[in-house]
Protein backbone atom coordinates (compact mmCIF):
# COMPACT_ATOMS: atom_id res chain seq x y z
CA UNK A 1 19.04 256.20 -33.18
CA UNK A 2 18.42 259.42 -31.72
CA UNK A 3 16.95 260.27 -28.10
CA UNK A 4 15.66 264.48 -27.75
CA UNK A 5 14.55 264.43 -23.90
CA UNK A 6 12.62 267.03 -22.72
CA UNK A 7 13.47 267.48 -18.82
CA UNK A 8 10.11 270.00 -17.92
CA UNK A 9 7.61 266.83 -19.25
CA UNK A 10 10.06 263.97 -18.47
CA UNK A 11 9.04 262.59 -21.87
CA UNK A 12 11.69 261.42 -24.00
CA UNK A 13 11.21 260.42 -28.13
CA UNK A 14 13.36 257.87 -29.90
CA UNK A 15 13.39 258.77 -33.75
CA UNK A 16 13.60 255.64 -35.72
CA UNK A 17 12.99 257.56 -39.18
CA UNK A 18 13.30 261.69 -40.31
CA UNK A 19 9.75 262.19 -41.34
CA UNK A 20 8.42 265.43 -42.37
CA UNK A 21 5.19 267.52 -41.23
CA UNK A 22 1.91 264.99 -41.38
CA UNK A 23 3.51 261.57 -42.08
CA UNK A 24 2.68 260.19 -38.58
CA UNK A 25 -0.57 258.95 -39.45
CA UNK A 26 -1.30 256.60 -36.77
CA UNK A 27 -0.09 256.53 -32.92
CA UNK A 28 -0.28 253.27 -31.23
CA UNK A 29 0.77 251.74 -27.78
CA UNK A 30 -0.76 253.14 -23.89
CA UNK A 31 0.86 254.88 -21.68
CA UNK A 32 3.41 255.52 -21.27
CA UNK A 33 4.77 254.13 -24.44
CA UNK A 34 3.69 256.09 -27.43
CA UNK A 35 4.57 254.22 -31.51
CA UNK A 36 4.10 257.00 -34.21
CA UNK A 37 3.66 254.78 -37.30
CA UNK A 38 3.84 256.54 -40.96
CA UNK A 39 1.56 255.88 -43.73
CA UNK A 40 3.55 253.04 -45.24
CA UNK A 41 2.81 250.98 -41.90
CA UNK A 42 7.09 251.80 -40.88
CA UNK A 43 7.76 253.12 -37.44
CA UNK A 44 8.84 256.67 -37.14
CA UNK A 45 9.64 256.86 -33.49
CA UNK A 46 8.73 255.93 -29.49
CA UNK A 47 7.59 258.48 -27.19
CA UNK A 48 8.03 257.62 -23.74
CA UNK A 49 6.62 259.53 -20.56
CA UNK A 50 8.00 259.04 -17.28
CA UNK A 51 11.30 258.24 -19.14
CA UNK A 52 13.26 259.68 -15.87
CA UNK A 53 11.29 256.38 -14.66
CA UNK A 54 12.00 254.14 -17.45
CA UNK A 55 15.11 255.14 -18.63
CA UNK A 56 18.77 255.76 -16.62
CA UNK A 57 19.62 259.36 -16.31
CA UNK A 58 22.61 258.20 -18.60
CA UNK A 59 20.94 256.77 -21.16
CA UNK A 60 19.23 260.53 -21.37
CA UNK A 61 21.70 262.44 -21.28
CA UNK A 62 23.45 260.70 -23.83
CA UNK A 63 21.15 261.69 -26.76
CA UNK A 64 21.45 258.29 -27.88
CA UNK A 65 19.85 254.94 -27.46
């Protein structure tokens, strides 16, 4: 699994799945955990916000989950 972390909106995504333009069809979950879900009902990834919260600085630094 890979992590992307963006440091300026301490959000960080967890792609589960490549997936092209428009196949998140559905987002699910409250802040500040975010589920895209594709058409087929499979998860594509997990956005979190906060993360520097929720996550250790290693764990996003690392790029990897």
């Amino acid at each position: 699994m890979k992590l992307e972390y963006d440091k300026g909106s301490d959000a960080a995504y967890i792609n589960l799945k490549e997936s092209g333009p428009g196949e998140v069809v559905d987002t699910q979950g409250d802040w500040p955990i975010h589920i895209d879900i594709a058409k087929d009902g499979a998860v594509i990834g997990i956005e979190i916000m906060d993360a520097s919260t929720i996550l250790t600085q290693q764990v996003l630094e690392s790029g990897e989950v």
